[in-house]
PDB file of N, CA and C in Angstrom:
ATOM      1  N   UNK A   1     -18.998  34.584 -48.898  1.00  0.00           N
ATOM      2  CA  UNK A   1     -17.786  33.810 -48.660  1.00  0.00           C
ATOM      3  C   UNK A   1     -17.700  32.629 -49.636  1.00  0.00           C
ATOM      4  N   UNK A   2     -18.633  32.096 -49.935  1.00  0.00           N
ATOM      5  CA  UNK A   2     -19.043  30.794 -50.774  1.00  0.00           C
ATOM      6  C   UNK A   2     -18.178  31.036 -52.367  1.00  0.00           C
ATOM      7  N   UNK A   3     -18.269  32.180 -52.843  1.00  0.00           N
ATOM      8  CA  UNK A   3     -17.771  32.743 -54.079  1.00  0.00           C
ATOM      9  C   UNK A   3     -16.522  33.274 -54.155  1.00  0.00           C
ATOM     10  N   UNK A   4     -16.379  33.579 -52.966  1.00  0.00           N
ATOM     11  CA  UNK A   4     -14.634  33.843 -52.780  1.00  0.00           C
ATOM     12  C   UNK A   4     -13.711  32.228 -53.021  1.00  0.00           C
ATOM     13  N   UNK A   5     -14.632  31.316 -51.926  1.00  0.00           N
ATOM     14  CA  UNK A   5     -13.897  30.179 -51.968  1.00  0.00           C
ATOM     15  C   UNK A   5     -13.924  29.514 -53.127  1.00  0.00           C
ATOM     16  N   UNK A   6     -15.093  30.005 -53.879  1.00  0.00           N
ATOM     17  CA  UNK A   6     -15.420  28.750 -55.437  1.00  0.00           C
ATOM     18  C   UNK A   6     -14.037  29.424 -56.113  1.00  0.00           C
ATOM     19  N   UNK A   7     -13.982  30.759 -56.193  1.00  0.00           N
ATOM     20  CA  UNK A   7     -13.475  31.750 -57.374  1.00  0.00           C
ATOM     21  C   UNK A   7     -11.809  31.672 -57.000  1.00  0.00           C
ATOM     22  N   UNK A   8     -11.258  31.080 -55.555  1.00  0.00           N
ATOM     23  CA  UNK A   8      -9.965  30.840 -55.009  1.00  0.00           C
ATOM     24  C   UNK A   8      -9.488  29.529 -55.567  1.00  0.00           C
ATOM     25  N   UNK A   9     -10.717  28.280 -55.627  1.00  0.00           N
ATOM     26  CA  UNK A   9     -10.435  26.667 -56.190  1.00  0.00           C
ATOM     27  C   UNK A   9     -10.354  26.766 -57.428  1.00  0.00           C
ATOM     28  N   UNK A  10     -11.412  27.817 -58.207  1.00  0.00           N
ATOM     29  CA  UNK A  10     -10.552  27.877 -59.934  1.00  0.00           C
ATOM     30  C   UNK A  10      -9.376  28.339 -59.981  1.00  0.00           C
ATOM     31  N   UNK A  11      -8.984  29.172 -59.157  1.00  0.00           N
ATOM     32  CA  UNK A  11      -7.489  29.778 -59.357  1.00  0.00           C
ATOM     33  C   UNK A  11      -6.500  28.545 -59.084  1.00  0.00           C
ATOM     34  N   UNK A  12      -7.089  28.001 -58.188  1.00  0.00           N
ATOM     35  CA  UNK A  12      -5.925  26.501 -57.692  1.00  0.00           C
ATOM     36  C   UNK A  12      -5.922  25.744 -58.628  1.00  0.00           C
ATOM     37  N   UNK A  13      -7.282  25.503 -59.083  1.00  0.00           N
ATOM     38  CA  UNK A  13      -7.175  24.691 -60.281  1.00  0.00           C
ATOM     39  C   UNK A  13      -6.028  24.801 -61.652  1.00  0.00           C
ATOM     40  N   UNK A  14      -6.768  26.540 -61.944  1.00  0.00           N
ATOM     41  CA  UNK A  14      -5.386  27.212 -62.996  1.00  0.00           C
ATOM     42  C   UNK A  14      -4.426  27.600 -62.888  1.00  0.00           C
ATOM     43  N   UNK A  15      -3.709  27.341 -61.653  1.00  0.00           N
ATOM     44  CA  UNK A  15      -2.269  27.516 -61.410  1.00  0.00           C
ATOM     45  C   UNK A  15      -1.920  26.165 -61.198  1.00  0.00           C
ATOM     46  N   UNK A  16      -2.606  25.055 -61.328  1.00  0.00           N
ATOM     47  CA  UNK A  16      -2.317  23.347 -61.624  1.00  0.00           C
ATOM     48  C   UNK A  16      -2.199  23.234 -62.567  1.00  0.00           C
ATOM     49  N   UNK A  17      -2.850  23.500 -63.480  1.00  0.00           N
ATOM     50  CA  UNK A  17      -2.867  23.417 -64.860  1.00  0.00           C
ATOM     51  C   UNK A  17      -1.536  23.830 -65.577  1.00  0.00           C
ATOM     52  N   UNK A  18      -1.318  25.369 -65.062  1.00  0.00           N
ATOM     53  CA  UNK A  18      -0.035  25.687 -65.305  1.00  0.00           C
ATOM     54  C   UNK A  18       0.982  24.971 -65.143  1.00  0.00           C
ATOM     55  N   UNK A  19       1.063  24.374 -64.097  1.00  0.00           N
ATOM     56  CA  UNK A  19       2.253  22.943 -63.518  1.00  0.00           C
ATOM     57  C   UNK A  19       2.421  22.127 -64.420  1.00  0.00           C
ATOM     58  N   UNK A  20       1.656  21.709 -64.901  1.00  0.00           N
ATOM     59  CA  UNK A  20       1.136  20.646 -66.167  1.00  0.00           C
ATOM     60  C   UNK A  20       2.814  20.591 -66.920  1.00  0.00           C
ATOM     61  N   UNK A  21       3.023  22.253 -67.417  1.00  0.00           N
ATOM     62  CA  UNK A  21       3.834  22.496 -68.268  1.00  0.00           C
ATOM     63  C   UNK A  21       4.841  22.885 -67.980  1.00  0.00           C
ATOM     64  N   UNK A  22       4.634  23.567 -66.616  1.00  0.00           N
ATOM     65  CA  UNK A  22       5.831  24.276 -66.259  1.00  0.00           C
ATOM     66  C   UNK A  22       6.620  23.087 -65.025  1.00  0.00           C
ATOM     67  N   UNK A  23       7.882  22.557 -65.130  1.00  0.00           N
ATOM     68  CA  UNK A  23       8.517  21.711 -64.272  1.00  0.00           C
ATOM     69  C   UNK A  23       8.501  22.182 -62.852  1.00  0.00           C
ATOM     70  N   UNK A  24       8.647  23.158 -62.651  1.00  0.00           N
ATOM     71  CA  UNK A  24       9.249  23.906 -61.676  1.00  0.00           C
ATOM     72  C   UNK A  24       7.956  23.943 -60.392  1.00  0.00           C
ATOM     73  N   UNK A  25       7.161  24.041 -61.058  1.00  0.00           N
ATOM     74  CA  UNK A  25       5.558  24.216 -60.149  1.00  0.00           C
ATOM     75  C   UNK A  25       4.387  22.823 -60.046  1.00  0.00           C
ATOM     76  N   UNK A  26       4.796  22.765 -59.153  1.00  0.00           N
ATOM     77  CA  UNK A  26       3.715  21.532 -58.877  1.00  0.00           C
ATOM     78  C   UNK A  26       2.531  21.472 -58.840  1.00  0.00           C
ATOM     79  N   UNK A  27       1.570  20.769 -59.482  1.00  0.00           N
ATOM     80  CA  UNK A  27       0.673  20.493 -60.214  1.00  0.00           C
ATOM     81  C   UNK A  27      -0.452  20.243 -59.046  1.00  0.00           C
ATOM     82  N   UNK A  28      -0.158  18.903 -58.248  1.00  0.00           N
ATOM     83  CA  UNK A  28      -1.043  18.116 -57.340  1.00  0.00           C
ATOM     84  C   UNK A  28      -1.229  19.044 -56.037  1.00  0.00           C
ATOM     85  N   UNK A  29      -0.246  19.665 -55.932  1.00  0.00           N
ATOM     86  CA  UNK A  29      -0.639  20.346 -54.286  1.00  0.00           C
ATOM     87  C   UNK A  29      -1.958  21.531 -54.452  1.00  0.00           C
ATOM     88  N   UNK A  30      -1.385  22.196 -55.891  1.00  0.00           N
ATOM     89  CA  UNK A  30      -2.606  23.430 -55.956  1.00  0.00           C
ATOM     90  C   UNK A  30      -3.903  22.190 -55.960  1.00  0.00           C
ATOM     91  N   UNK A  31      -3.911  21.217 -57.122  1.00  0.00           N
ATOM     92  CA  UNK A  31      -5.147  20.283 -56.661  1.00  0.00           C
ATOM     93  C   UNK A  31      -5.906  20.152 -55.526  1.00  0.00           C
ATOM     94  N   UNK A  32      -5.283  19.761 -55.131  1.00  0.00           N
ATOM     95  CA  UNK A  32      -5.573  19.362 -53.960  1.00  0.00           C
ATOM     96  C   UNK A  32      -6.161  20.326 -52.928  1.00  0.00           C
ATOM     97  N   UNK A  33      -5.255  21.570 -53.023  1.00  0.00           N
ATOM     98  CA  UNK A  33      -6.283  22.964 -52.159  1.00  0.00           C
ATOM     99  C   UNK A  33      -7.169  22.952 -52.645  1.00  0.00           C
ATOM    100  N   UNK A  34      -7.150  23.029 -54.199  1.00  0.00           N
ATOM    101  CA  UNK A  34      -8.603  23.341 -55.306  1.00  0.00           C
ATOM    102  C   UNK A  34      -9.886  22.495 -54.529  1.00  0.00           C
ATOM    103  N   UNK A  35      -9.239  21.045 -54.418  1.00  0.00           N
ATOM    104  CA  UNK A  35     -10.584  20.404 -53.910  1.00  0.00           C
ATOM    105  C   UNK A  35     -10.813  20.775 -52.393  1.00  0.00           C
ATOM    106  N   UNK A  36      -9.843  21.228 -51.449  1.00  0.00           N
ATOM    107  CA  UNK A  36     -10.459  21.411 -50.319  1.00  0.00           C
ATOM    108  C   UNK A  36     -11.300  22.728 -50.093  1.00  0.00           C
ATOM    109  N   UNK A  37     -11.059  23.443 -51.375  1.00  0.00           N
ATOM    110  CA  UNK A  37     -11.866  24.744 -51.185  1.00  0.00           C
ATOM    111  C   UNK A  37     -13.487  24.527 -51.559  1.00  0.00           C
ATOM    112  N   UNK A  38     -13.267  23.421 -52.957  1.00  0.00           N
ATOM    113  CA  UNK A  38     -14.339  23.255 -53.597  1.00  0.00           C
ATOM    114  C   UNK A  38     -15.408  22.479 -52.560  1.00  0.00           C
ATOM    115  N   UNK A  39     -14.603  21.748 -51.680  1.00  0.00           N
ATOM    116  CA  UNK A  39     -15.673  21.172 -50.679  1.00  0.00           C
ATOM    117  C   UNK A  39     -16.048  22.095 -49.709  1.00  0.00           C
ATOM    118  N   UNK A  40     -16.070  23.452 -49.564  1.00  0.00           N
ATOM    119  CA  UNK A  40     -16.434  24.055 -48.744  1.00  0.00           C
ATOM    120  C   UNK A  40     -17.547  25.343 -49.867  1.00  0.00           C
ATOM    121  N   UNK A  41     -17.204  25.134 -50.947  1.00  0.00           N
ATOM    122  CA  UNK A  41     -17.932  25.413 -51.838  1.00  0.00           C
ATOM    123  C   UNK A  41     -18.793  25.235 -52.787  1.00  0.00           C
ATOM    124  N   UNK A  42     -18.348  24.144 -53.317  1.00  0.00           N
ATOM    125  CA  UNK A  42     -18.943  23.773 -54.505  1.00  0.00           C
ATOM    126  C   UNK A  42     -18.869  22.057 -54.420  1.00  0.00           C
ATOM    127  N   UNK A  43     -20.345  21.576 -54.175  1.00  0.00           N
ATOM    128  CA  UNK A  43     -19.881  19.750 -53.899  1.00  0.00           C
ATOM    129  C   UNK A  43     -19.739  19.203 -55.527  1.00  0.00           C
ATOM    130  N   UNK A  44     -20.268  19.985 -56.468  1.00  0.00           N
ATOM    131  CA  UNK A  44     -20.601  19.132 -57.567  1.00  0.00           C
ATOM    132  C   UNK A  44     -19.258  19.714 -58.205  1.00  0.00           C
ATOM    133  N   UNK A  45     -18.511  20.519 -58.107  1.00  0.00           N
ATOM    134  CA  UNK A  45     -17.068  21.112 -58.511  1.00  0.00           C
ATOM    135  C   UNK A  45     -16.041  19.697 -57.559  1.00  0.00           C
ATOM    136  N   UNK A  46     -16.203  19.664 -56.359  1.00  0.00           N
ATOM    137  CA  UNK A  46     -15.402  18.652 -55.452  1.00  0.00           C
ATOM    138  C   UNK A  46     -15.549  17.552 -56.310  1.00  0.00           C
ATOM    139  N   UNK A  47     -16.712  16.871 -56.581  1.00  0.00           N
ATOM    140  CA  UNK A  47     -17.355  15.817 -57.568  1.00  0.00           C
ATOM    141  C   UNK A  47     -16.326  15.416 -58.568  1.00  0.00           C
ATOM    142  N   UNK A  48     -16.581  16.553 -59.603  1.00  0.00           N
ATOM    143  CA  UNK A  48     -15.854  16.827 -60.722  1.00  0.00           C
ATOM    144  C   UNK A  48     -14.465  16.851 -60.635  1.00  0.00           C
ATOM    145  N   UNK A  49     -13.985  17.028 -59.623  1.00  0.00           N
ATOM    146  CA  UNK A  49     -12.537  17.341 -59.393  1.00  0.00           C
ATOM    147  C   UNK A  49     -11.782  15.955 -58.746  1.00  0.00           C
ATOM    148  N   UNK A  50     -12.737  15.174 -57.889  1.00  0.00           N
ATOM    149  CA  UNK A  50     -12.506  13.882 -57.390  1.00  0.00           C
ATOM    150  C   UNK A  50     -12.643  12.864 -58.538  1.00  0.00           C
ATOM    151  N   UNK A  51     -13.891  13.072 -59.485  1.00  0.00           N
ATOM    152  CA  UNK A  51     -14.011  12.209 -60.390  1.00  0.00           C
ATOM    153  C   UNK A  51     -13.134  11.954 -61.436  1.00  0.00           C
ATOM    154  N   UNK A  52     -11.719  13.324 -61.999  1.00  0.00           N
ATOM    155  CA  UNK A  52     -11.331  13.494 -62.759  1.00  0.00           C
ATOM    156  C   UNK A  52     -10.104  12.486 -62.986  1.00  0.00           C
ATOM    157  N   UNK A  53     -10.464  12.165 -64.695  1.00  0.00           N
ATOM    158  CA  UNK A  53      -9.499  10.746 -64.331  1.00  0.00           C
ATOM    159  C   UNK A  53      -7.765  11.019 -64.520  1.00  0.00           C
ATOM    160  N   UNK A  54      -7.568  12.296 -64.434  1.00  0.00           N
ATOM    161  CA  UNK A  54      -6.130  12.273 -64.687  1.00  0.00           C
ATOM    162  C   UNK A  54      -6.003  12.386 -62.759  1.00  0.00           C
ATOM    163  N   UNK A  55      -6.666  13.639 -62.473  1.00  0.00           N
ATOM    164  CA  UNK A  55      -5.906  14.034 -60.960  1.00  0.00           C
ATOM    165  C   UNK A  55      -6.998  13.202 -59.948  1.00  0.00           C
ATOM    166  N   UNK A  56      -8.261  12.847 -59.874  1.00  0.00           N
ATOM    167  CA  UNK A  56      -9.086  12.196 -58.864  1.00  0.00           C
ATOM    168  C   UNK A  56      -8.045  11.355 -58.250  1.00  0.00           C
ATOM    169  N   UNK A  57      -7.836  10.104 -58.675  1.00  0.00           N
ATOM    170  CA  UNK A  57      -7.263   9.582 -57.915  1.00  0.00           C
ATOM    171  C   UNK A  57      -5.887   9.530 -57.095  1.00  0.00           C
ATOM    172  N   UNK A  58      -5.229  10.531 -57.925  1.00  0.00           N
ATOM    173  CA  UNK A  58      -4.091  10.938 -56.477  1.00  0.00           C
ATOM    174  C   UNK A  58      -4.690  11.987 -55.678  1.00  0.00           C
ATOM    175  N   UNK A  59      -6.007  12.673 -55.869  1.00  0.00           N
ATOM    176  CA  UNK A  59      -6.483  13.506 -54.656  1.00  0.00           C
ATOM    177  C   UNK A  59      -7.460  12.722 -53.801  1.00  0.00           C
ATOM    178  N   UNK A  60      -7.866  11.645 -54.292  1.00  0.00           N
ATOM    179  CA  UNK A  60      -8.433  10.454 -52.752  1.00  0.00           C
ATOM    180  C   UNK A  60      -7.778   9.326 -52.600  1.00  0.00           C
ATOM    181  N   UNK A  61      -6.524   9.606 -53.258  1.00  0.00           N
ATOM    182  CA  UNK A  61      -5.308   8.899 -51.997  1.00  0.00           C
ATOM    183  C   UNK A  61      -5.050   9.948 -51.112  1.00  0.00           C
ATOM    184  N   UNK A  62      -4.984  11.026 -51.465  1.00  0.00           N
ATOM    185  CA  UNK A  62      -4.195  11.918 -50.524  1.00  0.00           C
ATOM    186  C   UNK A  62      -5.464  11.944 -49.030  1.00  0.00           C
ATOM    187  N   UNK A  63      -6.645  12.285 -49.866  1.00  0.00           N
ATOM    188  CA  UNK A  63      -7.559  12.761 -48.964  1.00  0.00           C
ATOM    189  C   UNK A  63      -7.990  11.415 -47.881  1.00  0.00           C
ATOM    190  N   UNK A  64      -7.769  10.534 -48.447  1.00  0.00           N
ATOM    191  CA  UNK A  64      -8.297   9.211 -47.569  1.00  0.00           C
ATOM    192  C   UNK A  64      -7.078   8.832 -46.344  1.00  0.00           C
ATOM    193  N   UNK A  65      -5.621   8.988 -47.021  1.00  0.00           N
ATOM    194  CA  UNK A  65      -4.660   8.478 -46.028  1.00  0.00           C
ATOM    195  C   UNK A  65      -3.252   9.436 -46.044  1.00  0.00           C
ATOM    196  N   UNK A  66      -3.536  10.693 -46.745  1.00  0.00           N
ATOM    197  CA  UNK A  66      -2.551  11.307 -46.623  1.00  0.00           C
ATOM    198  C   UNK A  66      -1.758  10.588 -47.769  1.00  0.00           C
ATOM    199  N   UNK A  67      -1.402  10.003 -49.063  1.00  0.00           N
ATOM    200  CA  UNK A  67      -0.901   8.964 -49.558  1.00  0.00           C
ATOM    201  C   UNK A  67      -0.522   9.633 -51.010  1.00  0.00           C
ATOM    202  N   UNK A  68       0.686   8.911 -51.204  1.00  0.00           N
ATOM    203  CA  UNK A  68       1.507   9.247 -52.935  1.00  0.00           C
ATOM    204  C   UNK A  68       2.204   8.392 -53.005  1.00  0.00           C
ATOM    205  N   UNK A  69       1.559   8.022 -54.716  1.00  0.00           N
ATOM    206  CA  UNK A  69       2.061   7.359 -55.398  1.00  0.00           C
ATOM    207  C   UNK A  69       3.529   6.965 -55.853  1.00  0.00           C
ATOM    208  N   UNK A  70       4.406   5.606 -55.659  1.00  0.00           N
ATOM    209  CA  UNK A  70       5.633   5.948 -55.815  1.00  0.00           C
ATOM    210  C   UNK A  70       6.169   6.710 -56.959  1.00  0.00           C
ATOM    211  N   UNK A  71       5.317   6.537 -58.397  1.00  0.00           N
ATOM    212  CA  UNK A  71       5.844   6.973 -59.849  1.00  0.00           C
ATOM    213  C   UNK A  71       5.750   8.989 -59.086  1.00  0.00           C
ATOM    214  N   UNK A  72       4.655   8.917 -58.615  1.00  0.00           N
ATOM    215  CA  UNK A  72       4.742  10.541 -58.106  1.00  0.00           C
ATOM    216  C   UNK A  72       5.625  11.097 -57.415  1.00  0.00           C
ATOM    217  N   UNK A  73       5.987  10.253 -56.674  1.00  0.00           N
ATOM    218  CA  UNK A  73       7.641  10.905 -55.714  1.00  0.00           C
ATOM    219  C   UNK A  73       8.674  10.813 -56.366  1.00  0.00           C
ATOM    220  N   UNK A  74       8.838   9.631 -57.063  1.00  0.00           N
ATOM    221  CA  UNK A  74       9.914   9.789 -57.934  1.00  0.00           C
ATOM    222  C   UNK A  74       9.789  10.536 -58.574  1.00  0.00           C
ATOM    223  N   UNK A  75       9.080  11.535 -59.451  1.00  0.00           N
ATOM    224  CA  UNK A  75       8.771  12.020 -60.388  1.00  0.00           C
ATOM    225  C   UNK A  75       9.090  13.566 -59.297  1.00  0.00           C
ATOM    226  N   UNK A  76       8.021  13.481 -58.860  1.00  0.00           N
ATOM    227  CA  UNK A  76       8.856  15.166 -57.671  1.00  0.00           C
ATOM    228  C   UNK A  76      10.205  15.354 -57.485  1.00  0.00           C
ATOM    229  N   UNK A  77      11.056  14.047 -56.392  1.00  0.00           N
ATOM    230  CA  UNK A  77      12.019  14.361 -55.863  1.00  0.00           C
ATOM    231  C   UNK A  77      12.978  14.506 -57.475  1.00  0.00           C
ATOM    232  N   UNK A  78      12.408  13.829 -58.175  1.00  0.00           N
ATOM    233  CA  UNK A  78      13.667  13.664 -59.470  1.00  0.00           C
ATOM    234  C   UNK A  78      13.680  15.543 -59.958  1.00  0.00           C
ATOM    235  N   UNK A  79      12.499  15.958 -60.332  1.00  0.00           N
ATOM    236  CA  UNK A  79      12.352  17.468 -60.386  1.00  0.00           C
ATOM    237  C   UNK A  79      12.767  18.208 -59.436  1.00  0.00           C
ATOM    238  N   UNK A  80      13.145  18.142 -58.705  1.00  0.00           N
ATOM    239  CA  UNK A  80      13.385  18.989 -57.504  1.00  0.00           C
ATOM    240  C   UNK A  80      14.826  18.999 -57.819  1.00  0.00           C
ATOM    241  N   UNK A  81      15.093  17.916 -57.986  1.00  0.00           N
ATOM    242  CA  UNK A  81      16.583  17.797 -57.948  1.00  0.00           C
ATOM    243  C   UNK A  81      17.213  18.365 -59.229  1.00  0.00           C
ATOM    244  N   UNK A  82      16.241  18.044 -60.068  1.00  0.00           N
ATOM    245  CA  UNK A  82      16.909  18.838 -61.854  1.00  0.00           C
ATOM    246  C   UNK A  82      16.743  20.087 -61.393  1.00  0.00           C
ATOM    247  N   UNK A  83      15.697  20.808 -60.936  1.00  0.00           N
ATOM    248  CA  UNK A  83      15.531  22.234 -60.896  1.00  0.00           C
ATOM    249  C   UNK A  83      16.291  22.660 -60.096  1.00  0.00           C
ATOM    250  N   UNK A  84      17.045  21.673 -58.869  1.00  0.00           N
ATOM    251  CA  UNK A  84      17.762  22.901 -57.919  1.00  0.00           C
ATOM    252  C   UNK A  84      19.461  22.628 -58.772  1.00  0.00           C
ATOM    253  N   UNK A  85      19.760  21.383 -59.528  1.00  0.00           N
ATOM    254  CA  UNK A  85      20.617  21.726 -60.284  1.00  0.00           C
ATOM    255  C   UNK A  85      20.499  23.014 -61.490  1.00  0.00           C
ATOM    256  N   UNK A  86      20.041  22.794 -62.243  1.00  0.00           N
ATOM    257  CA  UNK A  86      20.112  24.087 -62.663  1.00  0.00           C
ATOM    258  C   UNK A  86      19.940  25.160 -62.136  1.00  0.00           C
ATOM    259  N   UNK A  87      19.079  25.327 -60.951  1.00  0.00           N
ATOM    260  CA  UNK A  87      19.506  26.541 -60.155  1.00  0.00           C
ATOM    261  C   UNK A  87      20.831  26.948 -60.068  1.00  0.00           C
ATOM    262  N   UNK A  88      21.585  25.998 -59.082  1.00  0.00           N
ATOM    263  CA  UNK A  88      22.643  25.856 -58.668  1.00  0.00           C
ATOM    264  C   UNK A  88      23.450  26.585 -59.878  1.00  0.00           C
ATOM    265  N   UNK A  89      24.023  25.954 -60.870  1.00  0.00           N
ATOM    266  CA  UNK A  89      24.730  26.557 -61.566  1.00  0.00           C
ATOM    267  C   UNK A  89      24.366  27.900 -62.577  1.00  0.00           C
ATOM    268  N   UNK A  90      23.216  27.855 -62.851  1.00  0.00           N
ATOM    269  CA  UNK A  90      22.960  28.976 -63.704  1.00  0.00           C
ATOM    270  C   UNK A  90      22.135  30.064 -62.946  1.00  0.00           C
ATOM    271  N   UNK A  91      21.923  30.582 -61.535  1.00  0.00           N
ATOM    272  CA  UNK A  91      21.547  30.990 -60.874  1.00  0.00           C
ATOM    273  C   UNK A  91      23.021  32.480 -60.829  1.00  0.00           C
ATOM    274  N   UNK A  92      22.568  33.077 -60.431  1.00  0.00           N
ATOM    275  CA  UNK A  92      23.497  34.486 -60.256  1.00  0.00           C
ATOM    276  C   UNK A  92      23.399  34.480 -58.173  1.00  0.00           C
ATOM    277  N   UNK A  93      22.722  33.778 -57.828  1.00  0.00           N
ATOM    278  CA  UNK A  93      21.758  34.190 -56.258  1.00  0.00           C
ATOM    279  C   UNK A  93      23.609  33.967 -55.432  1.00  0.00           C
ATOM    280  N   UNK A  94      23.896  33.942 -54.483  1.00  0.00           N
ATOM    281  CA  UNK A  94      24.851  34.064 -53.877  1.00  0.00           C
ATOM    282  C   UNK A  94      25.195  32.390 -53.556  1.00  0.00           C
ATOM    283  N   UNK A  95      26.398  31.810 -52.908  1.00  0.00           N
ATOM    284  CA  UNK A  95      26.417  30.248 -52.254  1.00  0.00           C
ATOM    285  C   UNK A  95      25.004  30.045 -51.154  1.00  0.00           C
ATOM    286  N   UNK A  96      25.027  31.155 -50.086  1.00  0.00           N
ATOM    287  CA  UNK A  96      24.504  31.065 -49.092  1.00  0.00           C
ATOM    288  C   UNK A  96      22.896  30.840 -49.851  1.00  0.00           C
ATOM    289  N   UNK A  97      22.252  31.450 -50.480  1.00  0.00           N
ATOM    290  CA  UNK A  97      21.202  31.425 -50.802  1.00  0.00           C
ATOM    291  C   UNK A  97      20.772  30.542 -51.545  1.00  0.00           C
ATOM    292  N   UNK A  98      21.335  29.488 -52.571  1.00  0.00           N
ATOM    293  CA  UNK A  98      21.315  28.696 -52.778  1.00  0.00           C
ATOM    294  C   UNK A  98      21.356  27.707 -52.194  1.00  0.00           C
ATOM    295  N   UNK A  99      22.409  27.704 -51.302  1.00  0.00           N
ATOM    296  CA  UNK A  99      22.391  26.510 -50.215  1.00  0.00           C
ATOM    297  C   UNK A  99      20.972  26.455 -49.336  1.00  0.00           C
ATOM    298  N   UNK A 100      20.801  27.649 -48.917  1.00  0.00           N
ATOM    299  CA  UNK A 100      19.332  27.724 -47.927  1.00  0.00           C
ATOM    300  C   UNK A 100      17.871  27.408 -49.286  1.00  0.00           C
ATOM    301  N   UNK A 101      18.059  27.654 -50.489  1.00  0.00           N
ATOM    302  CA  UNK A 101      17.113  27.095 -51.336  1.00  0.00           C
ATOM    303  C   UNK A 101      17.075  25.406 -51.402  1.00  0.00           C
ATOM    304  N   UNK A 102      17.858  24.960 -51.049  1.00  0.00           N
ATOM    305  CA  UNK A 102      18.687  23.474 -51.508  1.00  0.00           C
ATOM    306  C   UNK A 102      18.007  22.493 -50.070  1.00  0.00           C
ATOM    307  N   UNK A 103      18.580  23.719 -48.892  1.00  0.00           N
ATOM    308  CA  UNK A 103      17.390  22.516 -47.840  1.00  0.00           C
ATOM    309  C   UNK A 103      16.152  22.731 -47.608  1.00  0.00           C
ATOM    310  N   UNK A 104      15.444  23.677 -48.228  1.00  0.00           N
ATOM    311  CA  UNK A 104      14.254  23.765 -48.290  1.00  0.00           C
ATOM    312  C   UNK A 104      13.563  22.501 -49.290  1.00  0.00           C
ATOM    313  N   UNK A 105      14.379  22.711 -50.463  1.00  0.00           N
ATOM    314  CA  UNK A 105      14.200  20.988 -51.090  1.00  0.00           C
ATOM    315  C   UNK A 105      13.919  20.173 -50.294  1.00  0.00           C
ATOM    316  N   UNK A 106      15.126  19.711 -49.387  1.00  0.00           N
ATOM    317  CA  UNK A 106      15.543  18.802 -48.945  1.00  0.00           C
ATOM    318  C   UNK A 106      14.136  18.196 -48.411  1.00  0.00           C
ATOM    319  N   UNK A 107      13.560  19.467 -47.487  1.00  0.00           N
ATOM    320  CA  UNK A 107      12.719  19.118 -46.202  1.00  0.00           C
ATOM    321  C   UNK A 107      11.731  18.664 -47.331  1.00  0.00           C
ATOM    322  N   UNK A 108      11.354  19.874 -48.441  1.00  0.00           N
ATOM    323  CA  UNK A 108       9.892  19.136 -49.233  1.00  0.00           C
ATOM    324  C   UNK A 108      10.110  17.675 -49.691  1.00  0.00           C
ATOM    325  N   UNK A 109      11.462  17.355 -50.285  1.00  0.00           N
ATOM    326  CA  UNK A 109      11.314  15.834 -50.792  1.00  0.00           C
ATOM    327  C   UNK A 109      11.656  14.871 -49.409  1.00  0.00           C
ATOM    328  N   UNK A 110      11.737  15.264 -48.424  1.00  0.00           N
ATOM    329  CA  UNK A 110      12.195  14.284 -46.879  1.00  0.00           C
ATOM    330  C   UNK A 110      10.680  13.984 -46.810  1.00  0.00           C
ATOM    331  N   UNK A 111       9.631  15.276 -46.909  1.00  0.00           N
ATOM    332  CA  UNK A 111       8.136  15.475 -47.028  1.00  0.00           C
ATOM    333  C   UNK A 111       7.361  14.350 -47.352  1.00  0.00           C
ATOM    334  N   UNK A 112       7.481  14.509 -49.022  1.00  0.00           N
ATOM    335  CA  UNK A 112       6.906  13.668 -49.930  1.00  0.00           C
ATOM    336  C   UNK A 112       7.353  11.787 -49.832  1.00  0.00           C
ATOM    337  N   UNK A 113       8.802  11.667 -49.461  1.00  0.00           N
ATOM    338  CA  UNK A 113       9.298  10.421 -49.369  1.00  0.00           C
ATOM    339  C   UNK A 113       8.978   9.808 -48.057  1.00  0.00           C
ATOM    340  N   UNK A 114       8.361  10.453 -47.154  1.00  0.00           N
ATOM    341  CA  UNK A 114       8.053   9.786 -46.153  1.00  0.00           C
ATOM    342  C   UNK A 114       6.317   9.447 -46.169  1.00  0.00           C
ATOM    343  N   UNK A 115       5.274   9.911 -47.142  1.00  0.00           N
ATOM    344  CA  UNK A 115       4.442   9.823 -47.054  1.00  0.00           C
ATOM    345  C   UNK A 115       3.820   8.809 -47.153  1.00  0.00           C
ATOM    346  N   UNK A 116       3.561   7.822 -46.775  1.00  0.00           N
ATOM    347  CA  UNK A 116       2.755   6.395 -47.025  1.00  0.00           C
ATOM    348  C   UNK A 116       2.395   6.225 -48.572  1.00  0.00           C
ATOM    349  N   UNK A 117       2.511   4.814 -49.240  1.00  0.00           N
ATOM    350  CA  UNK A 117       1.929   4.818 -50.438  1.00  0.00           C
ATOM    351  C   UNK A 117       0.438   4.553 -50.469  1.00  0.00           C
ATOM    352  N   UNK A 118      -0.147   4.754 -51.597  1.00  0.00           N
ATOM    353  CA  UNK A 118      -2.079   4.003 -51.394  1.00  0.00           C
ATOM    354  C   UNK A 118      -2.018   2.469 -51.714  1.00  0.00           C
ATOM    355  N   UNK A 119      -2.911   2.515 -50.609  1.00  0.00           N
ATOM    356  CA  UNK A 119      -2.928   0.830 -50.657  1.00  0.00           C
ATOM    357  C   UNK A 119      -3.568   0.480 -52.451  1.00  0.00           C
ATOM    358  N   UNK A 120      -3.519  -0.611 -52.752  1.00  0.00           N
ATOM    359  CA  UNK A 120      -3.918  -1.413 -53.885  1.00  0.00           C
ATOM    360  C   UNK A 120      -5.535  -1.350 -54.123  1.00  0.00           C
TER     361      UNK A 120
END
């Protein structure tokens, strides 16, 4: 089981990575599984992944208080909102389906904007 879970947190890891570049896919959430797998797997991978100075510290805000950064929400809800505009118009998908894509947004950025910031 130990190798399933290590070999599931690299995948989280490299489908974060992917986010990096791609707007559309968020970066911090696969993180963030990555490290909860890695702590059930791998402590010196958790280590490495907590220590890391781009993503560590928005994954022990998250992990300590549930917590995001304001530049990070802004930065989500602002993407969310470019991507479901261009959905919106350059999308072929029907009104209805778009619209039901649109409050699914809604709820993830209602999500993220209600989350406490990290303390100082």
């Amino acid at each position: 089981m130990r190798i399933v879970l290590l070999a599931l947190g690299w995948l989280m890891v490299a489908i974060g990575i992917i986010g990096v570049f791609l707007p559309v896919l968020p970066t911090t959430p696969f993180m963030i599984l990555a490290a909860a797998l890695f702590a059930r797997s791998s402590p010196r991978f958790e280590k490495w992944l907590l220590d890391h100075p781009k993503y560590g510290k928005p994954l022990t805000d998250w992990r300590k208080s549930g917590a995001i950064s304001r530049p990070a929400k802004i930065a989500s809800v602002s993407l969310m909102s470019v991507s479901f505009a261009i959905m919106w118009f350059a999308s072929p998908l029907s009104a209805t389906w778009r619209g039901g894509i649109g409050l699914i947004l809604i709820a993830c950025a209602a999500f993220v904007l209600t989350r406490p910031e990290p303390s100082a």
